[in-house]
PDB file of N, CA and C in Angstrom:
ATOM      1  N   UNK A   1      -9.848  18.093 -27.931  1.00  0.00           N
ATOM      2  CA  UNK A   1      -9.853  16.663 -28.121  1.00  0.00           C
ATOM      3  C   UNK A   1      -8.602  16.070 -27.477  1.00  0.00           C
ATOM      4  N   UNK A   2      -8.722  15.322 -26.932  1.00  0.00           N
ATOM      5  CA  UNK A   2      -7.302  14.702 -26.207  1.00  0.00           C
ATOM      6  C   UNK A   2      -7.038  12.989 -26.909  1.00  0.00           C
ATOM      7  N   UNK A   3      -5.907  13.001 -26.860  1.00  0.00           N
ATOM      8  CA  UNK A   3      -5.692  12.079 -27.542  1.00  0.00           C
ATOM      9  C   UNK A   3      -5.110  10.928 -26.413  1.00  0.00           C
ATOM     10  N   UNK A   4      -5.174  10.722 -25.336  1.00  0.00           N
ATOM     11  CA  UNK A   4      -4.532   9.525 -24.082  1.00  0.00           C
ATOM     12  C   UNK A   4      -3.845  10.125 -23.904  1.00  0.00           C
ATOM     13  N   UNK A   5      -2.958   8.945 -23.286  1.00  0.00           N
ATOM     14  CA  UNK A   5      -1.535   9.145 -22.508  1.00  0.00           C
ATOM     15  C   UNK A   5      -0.491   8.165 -23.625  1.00  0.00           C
ATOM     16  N   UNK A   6       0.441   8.147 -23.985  1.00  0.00           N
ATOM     17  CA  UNK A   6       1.086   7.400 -24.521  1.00  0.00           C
ATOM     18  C   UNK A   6       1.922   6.280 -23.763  1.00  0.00           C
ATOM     19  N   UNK A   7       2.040   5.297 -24.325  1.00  0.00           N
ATOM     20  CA  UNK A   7       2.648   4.057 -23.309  1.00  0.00           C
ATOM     21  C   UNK A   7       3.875   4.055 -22.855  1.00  0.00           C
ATOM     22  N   UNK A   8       4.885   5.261 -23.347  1.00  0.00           N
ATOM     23  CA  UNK A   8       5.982   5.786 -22.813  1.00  0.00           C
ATOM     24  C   UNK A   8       5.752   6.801 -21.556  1.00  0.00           C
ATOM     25  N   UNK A   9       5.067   7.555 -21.847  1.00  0.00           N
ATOM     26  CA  UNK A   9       4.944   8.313 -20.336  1.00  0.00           C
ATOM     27  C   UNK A   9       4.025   6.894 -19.064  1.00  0.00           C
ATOM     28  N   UNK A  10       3.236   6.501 -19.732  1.00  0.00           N
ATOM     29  CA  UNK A  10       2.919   5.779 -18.852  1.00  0.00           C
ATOM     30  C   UNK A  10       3.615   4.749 -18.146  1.00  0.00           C
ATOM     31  N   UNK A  11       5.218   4.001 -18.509  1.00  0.00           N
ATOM     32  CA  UNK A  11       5.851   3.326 -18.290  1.00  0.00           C
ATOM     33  C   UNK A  11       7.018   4.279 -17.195  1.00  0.00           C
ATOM     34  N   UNK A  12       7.533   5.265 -18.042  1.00  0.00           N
ATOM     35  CA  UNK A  12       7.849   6.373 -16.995  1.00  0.00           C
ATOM     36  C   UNK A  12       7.476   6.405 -15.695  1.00  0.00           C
ATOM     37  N   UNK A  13       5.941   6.867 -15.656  1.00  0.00           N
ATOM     38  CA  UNK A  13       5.184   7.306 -14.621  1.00  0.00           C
ATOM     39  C   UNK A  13       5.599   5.945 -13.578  1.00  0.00           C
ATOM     40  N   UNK A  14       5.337   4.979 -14.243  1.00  0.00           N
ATOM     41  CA  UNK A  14       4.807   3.507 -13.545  1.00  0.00           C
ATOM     42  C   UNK A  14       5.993   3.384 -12.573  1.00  0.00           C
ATOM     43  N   UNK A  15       7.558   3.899 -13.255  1.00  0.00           N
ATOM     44  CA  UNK A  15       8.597   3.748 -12.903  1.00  0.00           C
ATOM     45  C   UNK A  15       9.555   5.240 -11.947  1.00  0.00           C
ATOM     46  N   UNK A  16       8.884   6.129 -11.677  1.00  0.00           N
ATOM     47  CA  UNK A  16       8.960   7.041 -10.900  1.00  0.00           C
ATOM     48  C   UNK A  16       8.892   6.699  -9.771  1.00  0.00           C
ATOM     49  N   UNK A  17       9.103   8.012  -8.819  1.00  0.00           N
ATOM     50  CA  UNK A  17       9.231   7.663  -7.418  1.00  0.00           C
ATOM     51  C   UNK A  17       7.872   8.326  -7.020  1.00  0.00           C
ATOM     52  N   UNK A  18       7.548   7.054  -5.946  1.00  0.00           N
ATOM     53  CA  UNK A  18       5.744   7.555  -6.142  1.00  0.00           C
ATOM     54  C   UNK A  18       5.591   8.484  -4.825  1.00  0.00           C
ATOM     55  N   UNK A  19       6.702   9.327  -4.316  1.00  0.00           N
ATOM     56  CA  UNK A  19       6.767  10.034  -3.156  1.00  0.00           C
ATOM     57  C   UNK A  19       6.182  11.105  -3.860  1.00  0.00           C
ATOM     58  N   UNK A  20       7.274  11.304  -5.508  1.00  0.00           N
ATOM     59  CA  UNK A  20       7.488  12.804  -5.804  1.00  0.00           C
ATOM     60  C   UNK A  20       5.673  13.610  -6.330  1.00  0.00           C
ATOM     61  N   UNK A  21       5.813  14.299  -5.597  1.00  0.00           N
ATOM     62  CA  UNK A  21       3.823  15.253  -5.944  1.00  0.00           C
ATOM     63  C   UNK A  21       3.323  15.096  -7.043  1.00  0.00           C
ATOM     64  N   UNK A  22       4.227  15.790  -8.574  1.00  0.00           N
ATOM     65  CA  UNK A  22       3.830  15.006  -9.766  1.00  0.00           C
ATOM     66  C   UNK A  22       3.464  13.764 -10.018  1.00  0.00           C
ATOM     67  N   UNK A  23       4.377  13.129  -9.804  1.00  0.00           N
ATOM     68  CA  UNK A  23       4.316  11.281 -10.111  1.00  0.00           C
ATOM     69  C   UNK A  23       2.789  10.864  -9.644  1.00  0.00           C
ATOM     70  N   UNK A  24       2.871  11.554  -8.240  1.00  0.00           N
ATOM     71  CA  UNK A  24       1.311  11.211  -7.762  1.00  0.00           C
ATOM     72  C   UNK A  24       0.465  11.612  -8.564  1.00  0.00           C
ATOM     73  N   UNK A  25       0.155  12.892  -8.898  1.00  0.00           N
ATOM     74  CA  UNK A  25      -0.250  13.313  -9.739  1.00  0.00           C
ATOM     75  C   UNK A  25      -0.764  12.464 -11.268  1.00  0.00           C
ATOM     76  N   UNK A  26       0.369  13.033 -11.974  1.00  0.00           N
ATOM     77  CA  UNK A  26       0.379  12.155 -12.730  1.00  0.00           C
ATOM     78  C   UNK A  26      -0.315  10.648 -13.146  1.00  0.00           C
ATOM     79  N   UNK A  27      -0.279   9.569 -12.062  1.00  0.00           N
ATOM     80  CA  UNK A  27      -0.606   8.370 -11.758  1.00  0.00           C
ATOM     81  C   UNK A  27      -2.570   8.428 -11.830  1.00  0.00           C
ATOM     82  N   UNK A  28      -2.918   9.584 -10.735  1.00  0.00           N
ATOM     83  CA  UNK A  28      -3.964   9.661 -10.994  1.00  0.00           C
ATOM     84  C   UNK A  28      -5.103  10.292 -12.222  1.00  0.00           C
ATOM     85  N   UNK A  29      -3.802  11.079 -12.834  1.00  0.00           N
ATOM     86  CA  UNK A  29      -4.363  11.766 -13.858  1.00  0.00           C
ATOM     87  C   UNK A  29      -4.615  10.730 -14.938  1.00  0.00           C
ATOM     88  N   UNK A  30      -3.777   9.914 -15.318  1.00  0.00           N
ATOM     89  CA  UNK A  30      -3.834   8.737 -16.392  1.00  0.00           C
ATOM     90  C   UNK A  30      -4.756   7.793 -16.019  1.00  0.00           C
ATOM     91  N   UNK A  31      -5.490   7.355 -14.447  1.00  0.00           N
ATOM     92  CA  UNK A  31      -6.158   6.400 -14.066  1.00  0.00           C
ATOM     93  C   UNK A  31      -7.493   6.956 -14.427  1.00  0.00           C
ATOM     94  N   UNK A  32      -7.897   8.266 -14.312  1.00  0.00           N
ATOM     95  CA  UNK A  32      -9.103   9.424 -14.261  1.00  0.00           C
ATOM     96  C   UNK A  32      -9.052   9.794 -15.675  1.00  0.00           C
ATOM     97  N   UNK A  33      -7.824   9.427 -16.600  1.00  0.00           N
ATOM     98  CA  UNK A  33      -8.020   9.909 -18.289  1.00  0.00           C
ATOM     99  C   UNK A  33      -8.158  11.572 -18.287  1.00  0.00           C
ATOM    100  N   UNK A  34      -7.648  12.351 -17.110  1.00  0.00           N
ATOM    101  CA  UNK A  34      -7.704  13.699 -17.026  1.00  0.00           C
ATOM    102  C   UNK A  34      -6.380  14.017 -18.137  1.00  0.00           C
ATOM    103  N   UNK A  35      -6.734  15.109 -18.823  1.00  0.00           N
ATOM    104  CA  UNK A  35      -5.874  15.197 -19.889  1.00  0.00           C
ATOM    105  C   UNK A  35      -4.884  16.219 -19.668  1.00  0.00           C
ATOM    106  N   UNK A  36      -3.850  16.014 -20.033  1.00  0.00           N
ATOM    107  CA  UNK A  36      -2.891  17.218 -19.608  1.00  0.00           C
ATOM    108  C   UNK A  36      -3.097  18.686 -19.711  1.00  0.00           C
ATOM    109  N   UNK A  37      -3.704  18.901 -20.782  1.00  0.00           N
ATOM    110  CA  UNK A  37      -3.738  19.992 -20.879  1.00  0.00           C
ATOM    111  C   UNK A  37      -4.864  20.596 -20.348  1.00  0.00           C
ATOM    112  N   UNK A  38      -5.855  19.938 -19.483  1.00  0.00           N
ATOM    113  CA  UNK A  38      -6.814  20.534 -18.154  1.00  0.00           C
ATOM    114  C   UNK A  38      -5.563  20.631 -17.401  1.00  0.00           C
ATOM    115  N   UNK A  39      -4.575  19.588 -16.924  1.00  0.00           N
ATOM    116  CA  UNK A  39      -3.996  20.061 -15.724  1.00  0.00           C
ATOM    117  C   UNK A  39      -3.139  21.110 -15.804  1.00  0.00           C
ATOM    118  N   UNK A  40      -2.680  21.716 -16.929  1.00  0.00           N
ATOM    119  CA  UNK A  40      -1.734  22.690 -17.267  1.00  0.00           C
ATOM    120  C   UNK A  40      -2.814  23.976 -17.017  1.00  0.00           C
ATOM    121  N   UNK A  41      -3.656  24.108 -17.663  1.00  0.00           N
ATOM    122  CA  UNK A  41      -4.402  25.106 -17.787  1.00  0.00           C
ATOM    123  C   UNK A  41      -5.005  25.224 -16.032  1.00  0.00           C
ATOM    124  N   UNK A  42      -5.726  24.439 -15.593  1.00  0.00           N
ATOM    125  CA  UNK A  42      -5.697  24.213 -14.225  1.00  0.00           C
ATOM    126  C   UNK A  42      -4.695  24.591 -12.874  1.00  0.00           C
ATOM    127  N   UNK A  43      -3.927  24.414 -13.068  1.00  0.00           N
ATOM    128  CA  UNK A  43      -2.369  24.866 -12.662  1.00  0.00           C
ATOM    129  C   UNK A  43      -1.615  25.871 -13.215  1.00  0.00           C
ATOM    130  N   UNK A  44      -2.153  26.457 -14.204  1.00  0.00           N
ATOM    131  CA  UNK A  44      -1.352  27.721 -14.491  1.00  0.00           C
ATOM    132  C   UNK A  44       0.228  28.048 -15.219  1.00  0.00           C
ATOM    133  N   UNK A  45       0.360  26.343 -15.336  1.00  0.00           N
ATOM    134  CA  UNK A  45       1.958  25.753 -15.655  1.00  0.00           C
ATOM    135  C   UNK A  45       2.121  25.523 -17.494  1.00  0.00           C
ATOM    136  N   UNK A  46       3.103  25.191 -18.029  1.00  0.00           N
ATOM    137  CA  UNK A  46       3.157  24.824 -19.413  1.00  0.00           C
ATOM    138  C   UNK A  46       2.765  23.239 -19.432  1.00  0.00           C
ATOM    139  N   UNK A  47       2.574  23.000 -20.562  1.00  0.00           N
ATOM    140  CA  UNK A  47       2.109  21.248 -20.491  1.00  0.00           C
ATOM    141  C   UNK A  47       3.289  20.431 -20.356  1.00  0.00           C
ATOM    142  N   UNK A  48       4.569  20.813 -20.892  1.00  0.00           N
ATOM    143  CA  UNK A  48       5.605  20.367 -20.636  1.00  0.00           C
ATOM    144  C   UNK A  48       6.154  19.982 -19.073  1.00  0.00           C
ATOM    145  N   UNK A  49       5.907  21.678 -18.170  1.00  0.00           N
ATOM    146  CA  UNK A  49       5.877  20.839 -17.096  1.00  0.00           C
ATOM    147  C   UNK A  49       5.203  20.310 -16.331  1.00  0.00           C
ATOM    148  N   UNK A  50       3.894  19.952 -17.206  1.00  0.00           N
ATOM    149  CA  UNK A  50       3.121  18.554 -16.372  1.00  0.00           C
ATOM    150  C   UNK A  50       3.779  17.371 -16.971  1.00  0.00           C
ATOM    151  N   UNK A  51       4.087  17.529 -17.769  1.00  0.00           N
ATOM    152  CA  UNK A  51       4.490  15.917 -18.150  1.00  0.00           C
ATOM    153  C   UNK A  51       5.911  15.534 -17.710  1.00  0.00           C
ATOM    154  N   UNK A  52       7.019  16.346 -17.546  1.00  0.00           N
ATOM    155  CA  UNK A  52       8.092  16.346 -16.701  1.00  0.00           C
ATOM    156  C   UNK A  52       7.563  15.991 -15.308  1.00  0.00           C
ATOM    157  N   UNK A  53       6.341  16.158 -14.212  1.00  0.00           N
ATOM    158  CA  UNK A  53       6.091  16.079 -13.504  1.00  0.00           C
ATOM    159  C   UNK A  53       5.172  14.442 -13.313  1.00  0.00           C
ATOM    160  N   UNK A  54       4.950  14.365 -14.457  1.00  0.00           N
ATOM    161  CA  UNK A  54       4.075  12.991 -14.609  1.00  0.00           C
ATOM    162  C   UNK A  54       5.440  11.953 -14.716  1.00  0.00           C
ATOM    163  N   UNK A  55       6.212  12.367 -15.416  1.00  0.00           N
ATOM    164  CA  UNK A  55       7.460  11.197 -16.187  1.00  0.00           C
ATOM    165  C   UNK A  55       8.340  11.181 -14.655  1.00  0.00           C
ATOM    166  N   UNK A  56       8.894  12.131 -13.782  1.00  0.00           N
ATOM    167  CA  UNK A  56       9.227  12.641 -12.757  1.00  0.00           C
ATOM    168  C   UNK A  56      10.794  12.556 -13.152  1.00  0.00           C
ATOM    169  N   UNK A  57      10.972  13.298 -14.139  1.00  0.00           N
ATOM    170  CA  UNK A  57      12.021  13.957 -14.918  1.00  0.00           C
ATOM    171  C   UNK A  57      12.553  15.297 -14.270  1.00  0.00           C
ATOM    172  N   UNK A  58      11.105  15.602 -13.398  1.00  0.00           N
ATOM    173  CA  UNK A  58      11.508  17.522 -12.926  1.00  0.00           C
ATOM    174  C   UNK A  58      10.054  17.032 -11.352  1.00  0.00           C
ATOM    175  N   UNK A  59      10.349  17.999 -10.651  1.00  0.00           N
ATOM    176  CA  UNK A  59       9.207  18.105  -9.491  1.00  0.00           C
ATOM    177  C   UNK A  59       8.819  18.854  -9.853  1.00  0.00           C
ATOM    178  N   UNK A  60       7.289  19.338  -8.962  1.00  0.00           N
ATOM    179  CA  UNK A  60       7.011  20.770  -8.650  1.00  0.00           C
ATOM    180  C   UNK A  60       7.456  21.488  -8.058  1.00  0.00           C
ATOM    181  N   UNK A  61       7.643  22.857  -8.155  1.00  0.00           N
ATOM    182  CA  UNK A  61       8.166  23.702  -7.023  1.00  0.00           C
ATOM    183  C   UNK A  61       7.341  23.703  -5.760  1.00  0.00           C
ATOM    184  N   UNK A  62       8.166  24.317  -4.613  1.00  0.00           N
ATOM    185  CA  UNK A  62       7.565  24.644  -3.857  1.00  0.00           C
ATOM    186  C   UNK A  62       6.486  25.503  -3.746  1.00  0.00           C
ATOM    187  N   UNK A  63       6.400  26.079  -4.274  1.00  0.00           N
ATOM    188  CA  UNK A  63       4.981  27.365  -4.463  1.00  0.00           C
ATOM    189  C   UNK A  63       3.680  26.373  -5.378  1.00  0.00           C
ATOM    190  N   UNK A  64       3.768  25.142  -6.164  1.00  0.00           N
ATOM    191  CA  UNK A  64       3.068  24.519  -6.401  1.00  0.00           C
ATOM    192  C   UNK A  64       2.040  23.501  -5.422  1.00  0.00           C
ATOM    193  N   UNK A  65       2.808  23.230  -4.424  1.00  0.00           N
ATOM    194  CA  UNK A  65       2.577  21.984  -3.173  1.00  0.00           C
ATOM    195  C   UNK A  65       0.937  22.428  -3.220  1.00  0.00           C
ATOM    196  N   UNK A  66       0.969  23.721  -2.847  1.00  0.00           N
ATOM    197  CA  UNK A  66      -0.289  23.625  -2.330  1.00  0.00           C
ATOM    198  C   UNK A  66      -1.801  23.152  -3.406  1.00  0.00           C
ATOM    199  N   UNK A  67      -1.657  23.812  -4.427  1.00  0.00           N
ATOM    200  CA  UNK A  67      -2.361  23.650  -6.040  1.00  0.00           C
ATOM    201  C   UNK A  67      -2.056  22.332  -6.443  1.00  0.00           C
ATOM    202  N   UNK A  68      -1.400  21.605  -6.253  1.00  0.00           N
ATOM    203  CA  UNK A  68      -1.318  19.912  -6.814  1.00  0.00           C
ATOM    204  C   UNK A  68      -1.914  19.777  -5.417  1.00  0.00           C
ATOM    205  N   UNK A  69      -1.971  19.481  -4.497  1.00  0.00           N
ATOM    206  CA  UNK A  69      -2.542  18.662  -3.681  1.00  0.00           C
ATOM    207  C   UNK A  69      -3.530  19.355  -3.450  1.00  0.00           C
ATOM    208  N   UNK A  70      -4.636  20.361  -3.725  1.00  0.00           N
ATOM    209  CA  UNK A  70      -5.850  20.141  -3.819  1.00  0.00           C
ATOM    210  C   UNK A  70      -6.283  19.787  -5.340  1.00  0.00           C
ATOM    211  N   UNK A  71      -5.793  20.273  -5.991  1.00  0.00           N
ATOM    212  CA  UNK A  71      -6.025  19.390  -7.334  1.00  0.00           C
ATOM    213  C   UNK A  71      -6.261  17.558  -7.548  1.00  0.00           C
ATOM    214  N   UNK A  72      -5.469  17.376  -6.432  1.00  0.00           N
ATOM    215  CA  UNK A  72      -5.221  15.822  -6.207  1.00  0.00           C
ATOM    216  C   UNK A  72      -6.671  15.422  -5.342  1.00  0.00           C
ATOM    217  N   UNK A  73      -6.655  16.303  -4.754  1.00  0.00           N
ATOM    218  CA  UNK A  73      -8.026  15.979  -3.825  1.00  0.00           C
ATOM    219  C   UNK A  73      -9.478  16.160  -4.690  1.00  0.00           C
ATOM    220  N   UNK A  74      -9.272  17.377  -5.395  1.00  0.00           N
ATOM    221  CA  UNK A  74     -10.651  17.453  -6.648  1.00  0.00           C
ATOM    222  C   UNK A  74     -10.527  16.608  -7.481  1.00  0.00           C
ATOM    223  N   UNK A  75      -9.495  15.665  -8.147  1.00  0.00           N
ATOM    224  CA  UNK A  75      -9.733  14.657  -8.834  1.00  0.00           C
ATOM    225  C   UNK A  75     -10.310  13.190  -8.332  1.00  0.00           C
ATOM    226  N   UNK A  76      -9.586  12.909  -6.912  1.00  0.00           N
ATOM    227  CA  UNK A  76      -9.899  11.813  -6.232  1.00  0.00           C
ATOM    228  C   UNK A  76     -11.307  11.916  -6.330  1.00  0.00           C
ATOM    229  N   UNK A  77     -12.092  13.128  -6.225  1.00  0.00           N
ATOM    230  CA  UNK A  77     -13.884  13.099  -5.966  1.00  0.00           C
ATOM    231  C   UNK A  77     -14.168  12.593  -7.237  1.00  0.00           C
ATOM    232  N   UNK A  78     -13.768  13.051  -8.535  1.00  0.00           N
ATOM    233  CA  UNK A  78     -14.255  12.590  -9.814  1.00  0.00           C
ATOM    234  C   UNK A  78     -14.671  11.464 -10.058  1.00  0.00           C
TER     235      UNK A  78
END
């Protein structure tokens, strides 16, 4: 059961740098109501650092680039 996004990460997000991969991320994940913990489980990562990545508190690593941006691309189809 997912419960949203809360209006603090979402103000975060809003206020990130919309270069960083998360943030992108992120942005679309809250527009699509994709819930964090698909993208954690999806990605292989803790939920923490999706939401560090949504808030853009922390990036992804480099070994991530490739898995967020097709992830980014399988959500855009949704």
């Amino acid at each position: 059961m997912s419960y949203g996004y809360t209006t603090r990460l979402v103000r975060l997000n809003k206020e990130a740098d919309k270069t960083n991969l998360g943030v992108k991320l992120g942005r679309l994940c809250i527009r699509k109501e994709v819930p964090v913990v698909q993208v954690s489980l999806e990605l292989g990562v803790s939920r923490m650092a999706v939401y560090n990545w949504f808030s853009g508190s922390s990036e992804p690593s480099d070994r991530m680039t490739g898995a967020i941006t097709k992830l980014i691309a399988e959500y855009r189809q949704r």
